[in-house]
PDB file of N, CA and C in Angstrom:
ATOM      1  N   UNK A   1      41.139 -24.020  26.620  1.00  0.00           N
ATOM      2  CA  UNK A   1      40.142 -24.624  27.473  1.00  0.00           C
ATOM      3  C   UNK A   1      38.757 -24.142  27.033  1.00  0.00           C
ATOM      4  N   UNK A   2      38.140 -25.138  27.131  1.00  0.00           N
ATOM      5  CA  UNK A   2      36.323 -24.818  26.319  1.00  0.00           C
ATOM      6  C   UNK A   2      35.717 -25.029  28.030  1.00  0.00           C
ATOM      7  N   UNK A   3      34.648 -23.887  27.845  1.00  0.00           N
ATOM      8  CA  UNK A   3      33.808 -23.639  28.858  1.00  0.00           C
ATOM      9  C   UNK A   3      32.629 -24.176  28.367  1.00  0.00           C
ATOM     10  N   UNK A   4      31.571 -25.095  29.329  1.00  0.00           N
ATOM     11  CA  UNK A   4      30.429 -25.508  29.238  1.00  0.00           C
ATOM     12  C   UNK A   4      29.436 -24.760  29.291  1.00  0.00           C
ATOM     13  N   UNK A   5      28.164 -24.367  28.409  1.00  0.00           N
ATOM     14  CA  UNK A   5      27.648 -23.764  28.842  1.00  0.00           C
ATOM     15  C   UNK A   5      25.879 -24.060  28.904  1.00  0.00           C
ATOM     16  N   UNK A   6      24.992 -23.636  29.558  1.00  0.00           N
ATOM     17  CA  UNK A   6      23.727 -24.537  29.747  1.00  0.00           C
ATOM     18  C   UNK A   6      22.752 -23.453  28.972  1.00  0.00           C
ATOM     19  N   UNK A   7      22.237 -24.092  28.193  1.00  0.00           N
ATOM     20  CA  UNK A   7      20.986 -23.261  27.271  1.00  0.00           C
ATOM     21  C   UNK A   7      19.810 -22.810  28.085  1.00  0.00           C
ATOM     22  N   UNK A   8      19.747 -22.979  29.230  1.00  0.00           N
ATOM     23  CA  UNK A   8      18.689 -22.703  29.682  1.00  0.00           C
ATOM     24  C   UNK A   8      19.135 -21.632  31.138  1.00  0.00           C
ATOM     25  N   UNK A   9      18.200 -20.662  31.364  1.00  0.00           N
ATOM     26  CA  UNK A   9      18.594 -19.294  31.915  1.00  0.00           C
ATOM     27  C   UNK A   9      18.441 -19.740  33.305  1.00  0.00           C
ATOM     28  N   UNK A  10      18.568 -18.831  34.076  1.00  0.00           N
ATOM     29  CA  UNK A  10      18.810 -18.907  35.424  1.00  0.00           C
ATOM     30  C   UNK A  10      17.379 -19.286  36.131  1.00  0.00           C
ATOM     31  N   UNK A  11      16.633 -19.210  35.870  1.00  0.00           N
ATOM     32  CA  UNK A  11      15.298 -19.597  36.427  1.00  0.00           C
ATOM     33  C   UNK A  11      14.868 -20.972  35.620  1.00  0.00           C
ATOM     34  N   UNK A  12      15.879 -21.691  35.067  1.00  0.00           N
ATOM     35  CA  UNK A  12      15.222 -23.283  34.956  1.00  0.00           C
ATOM     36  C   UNK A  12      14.241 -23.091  33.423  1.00  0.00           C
ATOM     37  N   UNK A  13      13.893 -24.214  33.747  1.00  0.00           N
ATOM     38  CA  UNK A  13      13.050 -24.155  32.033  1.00  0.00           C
ATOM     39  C   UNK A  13      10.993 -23.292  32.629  1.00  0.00           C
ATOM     40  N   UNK A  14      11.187 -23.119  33.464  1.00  0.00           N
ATOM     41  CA  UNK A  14       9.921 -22.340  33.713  1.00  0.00           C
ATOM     42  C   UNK A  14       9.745 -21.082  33.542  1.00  0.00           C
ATOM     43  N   UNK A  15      10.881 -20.172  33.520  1.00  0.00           N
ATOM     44  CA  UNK A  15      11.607 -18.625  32.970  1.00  0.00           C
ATOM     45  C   UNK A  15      11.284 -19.027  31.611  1.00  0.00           C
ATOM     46  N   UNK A  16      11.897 -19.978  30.626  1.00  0.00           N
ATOM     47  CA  UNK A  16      12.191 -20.210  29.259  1.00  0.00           C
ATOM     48  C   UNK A  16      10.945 -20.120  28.944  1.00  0.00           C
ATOM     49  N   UNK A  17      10.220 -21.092  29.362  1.00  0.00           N
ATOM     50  CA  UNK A  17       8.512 -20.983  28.847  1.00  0.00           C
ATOM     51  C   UNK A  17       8.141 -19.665  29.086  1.00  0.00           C
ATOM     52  N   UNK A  18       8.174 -18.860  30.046  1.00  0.00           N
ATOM     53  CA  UNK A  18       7.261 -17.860  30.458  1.00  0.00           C
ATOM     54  C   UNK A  18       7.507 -16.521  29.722  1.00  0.00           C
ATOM     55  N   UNK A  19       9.073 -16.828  28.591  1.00  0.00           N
ATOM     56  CA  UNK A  19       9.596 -15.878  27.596  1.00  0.00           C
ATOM     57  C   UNK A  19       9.236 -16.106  26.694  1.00  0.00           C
ATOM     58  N   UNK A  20       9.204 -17.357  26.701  1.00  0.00           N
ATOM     59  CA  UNK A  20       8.409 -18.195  24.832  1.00  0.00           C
ATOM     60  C   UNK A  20       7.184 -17.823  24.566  1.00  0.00           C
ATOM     61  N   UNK A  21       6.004 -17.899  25.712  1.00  0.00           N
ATOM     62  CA  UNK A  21       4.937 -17.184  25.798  1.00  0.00           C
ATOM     63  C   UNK A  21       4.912 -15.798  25.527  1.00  0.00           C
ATOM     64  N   UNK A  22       5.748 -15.351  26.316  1.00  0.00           N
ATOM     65  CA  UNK A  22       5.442 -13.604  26.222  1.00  0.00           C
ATOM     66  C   UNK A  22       5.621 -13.562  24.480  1.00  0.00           C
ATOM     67  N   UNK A  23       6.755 -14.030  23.840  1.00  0.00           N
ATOM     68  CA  UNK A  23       7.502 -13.759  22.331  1.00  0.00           C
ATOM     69  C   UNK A  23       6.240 -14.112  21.683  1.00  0.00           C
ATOM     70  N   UNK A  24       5.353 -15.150  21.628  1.00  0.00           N
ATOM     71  CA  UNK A  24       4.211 -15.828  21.250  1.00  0.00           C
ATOM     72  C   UNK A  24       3.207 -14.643  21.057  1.00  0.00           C
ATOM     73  N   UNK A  25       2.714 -14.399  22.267  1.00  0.00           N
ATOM     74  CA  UNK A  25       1.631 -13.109  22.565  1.00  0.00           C
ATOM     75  C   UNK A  25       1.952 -11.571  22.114  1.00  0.00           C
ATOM     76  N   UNK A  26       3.338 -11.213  22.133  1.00  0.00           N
ATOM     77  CA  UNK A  26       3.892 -10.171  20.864  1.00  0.00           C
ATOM     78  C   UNK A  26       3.736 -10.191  19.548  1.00  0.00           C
ATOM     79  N   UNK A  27       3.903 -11.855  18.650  1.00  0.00           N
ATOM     80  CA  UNK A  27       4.031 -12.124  17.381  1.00  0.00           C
ATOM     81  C   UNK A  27       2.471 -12.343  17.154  1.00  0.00           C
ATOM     82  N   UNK A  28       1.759 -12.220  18.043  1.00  0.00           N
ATOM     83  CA  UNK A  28       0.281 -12.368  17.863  1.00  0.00           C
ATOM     84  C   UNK A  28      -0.483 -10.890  17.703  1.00  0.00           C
ATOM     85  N   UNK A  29       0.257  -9.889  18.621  1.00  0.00           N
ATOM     86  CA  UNK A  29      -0.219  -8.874  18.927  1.00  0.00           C
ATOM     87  C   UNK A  29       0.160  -7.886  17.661  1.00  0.00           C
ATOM     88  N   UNK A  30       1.587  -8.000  16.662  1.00  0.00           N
ATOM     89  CA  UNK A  30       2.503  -8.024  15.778  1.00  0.00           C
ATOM     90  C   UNK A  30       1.370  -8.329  14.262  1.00  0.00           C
ATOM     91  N   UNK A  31       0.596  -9.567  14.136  1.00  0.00           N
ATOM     92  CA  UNK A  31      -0.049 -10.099  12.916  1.00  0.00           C
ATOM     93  C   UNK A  31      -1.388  -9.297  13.308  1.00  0.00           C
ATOM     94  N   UNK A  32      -1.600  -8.953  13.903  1.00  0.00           N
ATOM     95  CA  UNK A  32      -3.033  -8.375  14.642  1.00  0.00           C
ATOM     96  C   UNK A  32      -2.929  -7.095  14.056  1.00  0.00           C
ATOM     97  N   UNK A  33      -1.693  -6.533  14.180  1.00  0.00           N
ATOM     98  CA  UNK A  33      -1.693  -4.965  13.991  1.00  0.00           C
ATOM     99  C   UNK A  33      -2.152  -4.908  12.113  1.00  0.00           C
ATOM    100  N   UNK A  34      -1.126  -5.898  11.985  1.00  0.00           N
ATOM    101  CA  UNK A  34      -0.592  -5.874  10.413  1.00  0.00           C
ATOM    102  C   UNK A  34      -2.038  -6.153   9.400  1.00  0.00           C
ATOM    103  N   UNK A  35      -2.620  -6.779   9.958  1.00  0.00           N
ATOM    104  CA  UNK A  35      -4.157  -7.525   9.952  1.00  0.00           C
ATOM    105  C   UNK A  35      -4.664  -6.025   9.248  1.00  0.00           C
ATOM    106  N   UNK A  36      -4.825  -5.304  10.379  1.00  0.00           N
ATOM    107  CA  UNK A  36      -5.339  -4.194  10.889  1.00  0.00           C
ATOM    108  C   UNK A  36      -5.067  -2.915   9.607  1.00  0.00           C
ATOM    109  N   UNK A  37      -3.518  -3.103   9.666  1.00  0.00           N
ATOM    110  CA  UNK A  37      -3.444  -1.844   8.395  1.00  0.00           C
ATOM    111  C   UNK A  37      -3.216  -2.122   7.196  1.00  0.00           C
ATOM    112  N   UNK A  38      -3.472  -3.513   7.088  1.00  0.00           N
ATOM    113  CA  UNK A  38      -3.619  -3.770   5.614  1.00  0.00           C
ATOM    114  C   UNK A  38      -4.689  -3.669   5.261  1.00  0.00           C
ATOM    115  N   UNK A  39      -6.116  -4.055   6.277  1.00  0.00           N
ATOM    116  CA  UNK A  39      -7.164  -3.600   5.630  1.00  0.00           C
ATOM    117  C   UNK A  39      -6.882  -2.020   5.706  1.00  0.00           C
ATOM    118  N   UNK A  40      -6.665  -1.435   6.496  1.00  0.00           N
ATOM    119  CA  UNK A  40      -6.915  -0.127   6.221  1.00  0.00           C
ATOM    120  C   UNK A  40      -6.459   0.336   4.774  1.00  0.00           C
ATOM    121  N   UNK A  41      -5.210   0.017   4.474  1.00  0.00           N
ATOM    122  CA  UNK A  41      -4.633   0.462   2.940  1.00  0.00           C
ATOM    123  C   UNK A  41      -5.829  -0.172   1.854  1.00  0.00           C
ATOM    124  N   UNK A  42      -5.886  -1.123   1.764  1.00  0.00           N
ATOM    125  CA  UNK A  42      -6.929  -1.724   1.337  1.00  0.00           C
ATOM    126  C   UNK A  42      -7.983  -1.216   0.959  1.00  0.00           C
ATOM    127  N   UNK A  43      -8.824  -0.514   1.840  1.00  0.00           N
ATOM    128  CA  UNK A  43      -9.704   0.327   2.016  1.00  0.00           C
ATOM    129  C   UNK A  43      -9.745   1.621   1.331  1.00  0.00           C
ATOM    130  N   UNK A  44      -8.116   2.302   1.727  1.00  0.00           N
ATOM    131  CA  UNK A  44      -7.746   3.651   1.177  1.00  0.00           C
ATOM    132  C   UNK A  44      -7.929   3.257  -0.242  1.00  0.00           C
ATOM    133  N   UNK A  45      -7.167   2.023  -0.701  1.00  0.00           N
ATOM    134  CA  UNK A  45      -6.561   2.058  -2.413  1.00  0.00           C
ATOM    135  C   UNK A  45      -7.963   1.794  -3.013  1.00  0.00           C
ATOM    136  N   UNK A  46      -8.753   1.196  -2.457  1.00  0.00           N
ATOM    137  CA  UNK A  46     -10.098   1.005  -2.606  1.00  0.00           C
ATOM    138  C   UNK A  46     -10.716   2.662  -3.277  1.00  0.00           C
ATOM    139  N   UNK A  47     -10.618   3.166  -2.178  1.00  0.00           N
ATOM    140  CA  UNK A  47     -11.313   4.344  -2.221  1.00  0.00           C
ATOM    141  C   UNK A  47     -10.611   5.494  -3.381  1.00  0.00           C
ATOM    142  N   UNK A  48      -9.580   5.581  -3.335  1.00  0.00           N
ATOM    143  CA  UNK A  48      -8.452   5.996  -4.217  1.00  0.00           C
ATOM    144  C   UNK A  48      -8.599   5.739  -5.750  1.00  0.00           C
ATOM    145  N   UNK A  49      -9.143   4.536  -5.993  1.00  0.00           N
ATOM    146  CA  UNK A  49      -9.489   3.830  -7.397  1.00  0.00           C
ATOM    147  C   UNK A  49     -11.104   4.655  -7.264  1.00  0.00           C
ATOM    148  N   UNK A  50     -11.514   4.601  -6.698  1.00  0.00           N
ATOM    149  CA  UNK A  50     -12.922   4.853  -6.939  1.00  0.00           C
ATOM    150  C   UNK A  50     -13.020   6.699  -7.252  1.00  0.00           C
ATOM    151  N   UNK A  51     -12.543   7.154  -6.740  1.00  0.00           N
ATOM    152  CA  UNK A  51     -12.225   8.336  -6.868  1.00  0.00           C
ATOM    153  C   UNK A  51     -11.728   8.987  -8.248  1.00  0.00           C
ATOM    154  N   UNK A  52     -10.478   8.284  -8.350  1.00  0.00           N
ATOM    155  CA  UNK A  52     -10.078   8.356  -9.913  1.00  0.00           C
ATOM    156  C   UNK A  52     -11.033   8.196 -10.805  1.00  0.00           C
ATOM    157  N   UNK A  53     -11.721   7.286 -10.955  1.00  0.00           N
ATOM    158  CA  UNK A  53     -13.006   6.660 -11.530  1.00  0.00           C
ATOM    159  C   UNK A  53     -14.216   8.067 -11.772  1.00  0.00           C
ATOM    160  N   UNK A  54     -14.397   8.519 -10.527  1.00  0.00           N
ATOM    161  CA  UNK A  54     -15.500   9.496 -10.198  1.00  0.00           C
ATOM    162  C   UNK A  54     -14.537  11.096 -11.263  1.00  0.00           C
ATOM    163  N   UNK A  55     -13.100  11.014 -10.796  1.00  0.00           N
ATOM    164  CA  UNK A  55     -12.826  12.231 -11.620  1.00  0.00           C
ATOM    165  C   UNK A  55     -12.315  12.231 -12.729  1.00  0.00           C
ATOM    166  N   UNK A  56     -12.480  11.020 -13.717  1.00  0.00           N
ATOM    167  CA  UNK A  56     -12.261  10.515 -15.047  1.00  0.00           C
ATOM    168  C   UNK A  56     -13.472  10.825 -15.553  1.00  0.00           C
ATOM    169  N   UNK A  57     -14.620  10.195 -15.453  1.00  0.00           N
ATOM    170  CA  UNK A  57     -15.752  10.165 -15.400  1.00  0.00           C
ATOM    171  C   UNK A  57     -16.442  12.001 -15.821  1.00  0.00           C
ATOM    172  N   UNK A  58     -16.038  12.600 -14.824  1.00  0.00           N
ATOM    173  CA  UNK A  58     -16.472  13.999 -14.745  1.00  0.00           C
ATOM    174  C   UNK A  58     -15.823  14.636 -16.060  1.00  0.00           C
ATOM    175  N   UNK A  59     -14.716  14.382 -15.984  1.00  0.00           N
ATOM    176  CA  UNK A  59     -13.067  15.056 -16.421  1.00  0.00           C
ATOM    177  C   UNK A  59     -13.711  14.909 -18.298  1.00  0.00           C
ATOM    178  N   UNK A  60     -14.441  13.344 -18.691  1.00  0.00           N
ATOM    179  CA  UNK A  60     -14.334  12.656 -19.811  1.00  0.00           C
ATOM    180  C   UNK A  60     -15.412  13.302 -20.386  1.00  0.00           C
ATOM    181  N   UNK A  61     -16.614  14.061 -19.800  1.00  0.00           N
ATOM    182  CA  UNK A  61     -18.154  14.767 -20.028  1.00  0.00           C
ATOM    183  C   UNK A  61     -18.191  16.641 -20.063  1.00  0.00           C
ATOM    184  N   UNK A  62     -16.749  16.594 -19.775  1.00  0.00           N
ATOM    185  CA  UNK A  62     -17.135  18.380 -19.872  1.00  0.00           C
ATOM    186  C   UNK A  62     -16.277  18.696 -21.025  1.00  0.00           C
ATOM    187  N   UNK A  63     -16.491  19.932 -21.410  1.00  0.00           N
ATOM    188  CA  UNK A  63     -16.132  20.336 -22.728  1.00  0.00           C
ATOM    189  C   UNK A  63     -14.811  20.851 -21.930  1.00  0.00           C
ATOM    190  N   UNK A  64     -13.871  21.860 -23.269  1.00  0.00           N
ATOM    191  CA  UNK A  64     -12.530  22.230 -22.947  1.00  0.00           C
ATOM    192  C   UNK A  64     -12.848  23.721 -22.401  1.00  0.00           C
ATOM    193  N   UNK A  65     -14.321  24.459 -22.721  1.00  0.00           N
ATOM    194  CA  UNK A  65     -14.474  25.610 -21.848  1.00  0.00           C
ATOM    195  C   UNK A  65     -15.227  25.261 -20.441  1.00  0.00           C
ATOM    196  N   UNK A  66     -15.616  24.552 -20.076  1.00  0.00           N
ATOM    197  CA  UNK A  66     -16.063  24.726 -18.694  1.00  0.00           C
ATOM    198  C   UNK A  66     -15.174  23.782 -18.269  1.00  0.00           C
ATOM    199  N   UNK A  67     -13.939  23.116 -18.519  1.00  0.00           N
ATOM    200  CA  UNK A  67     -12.598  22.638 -17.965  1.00  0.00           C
ATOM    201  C   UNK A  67     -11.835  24.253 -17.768  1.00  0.00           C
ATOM    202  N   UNK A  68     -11.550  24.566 -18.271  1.00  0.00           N
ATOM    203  CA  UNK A  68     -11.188  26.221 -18.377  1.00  0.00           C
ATOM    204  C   UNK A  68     -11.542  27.076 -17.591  1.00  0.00           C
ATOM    205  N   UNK A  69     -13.078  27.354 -17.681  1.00  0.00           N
ATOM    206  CA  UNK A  69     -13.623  27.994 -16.297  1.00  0.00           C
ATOM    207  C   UNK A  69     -13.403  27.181 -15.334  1.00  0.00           C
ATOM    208  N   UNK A  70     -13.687  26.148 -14.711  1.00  0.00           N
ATOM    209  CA  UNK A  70     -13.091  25.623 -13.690  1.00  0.00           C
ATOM    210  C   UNK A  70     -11.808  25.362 -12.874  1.00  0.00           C
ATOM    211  N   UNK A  71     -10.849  26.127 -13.584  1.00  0.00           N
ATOM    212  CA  UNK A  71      -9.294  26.131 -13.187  1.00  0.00           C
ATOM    213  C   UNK A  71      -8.627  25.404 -13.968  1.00  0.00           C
ATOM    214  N   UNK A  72      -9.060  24.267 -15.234  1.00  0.00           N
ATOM    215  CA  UNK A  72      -7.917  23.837 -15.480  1.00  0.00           C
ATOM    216  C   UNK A  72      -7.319  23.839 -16.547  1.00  0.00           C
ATOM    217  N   UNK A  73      -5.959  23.622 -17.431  1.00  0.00           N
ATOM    218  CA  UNK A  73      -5.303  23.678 -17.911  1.00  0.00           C
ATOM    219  C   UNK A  73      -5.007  23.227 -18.770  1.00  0.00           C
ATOM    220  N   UNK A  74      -5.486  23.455 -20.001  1.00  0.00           N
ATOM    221  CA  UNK A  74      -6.253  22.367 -21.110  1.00  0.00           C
ATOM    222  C   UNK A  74      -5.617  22.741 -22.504  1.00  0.00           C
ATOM    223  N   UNK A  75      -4.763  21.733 -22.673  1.00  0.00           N
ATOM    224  CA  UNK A  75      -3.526  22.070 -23.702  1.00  0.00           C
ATOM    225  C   UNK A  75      -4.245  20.493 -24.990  1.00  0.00           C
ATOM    226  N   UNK A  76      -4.520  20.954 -26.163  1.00  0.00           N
ATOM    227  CA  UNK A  76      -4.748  20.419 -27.237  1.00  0.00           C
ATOM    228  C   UNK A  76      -3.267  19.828 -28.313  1.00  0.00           C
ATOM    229  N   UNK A  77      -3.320  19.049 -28.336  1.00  0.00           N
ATOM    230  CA  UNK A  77      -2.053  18.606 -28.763  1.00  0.00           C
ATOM    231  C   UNK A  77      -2.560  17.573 -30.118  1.00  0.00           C
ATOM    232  N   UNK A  78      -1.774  17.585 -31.178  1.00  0.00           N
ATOM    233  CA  UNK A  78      -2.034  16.880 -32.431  1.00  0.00           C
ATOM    234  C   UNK A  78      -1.412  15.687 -31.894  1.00  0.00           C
ATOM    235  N   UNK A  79      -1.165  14.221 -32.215  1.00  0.00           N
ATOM    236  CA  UNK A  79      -0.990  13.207 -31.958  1.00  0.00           C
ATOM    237  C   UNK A  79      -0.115  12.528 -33.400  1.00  0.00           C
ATOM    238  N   UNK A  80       1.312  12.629 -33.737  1.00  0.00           N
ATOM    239  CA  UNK A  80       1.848  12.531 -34.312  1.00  0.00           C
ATOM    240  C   UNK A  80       1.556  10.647 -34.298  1.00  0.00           C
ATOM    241  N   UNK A  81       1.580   9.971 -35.620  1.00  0.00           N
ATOM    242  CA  UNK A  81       1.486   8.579 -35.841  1.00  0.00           C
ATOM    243  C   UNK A  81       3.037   8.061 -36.375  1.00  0.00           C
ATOM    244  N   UNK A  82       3.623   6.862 -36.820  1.00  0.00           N
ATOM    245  CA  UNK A  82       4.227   6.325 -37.373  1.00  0.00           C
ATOM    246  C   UNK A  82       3.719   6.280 -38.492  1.00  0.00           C
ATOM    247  N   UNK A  83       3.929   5.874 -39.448  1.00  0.00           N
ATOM    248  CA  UNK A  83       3.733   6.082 -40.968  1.00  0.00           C
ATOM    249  C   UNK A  83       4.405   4.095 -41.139  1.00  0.00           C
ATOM    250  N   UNK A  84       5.156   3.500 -40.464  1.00  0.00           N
ATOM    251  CA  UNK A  84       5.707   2.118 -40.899  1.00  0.00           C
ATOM    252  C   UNK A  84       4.436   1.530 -39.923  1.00  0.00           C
ATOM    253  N   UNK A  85       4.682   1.760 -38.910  1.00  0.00           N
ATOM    254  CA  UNK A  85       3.902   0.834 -37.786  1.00  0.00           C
ATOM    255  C   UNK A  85       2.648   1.680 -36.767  1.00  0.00           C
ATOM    256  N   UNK A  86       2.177   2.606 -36.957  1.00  0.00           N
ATOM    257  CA  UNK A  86       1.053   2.891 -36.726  1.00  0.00           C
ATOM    258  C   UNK A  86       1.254   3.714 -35.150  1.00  0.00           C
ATOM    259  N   UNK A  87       2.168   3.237 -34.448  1.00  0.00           N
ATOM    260  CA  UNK A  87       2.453   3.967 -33.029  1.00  0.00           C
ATOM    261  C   UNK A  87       2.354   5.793 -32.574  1.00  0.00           C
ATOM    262  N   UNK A  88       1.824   5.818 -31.915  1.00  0.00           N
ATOM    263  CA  UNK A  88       2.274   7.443 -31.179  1.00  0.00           C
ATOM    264  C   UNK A  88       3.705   7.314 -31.333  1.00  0.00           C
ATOM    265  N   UNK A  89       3.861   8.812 -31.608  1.00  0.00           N
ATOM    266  CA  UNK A  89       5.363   8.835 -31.290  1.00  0.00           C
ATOM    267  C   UNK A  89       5.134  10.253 -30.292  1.00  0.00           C
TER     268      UNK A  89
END
């Protein structure tokens, strides 16, 4: 035996709307947020690139002794070539 059953909830189709709305004003409130922290990342990666930039920049103008005095760690390395095709190896 198959039971009938009615798509619409106990408060009639005026409940249905007044859930459809609420789901509406969530998925709004939902793109709003998202809005929100994508600019923010946005912003960060923004700033993040620019930064890199600023300590490339610095990094590319000082010699290997005042990299040294400054804390860092400054290893000179020969750059082995290919001899057929020209590549780093």
């Amino acid at each position: 035996m198959t039971a009938i059953t009615e798509d619409t909830p106990e408060g009639g189709p005026e409940e249905l709307q007044w859930k459809i709305d609420r789901l509406i004003e969530q998925v709004e409130r939902h793109a709003a947020e998202l809005t929100r922290v994508t600019g923010i990342k946005n912003g960060l990666a923004k700033e993040v690139d620019e930064l890199d930039k600023r300590f490339e920049t610095l990094t590319n103008r000082l010699t290997v002794g005042v990299l040294r005095k400054a804390g860092y760690t400054v290893r000179i390395e020969e750059v082995e070539f290919c001899e057929a095709c020209g590549e780093e190896y």
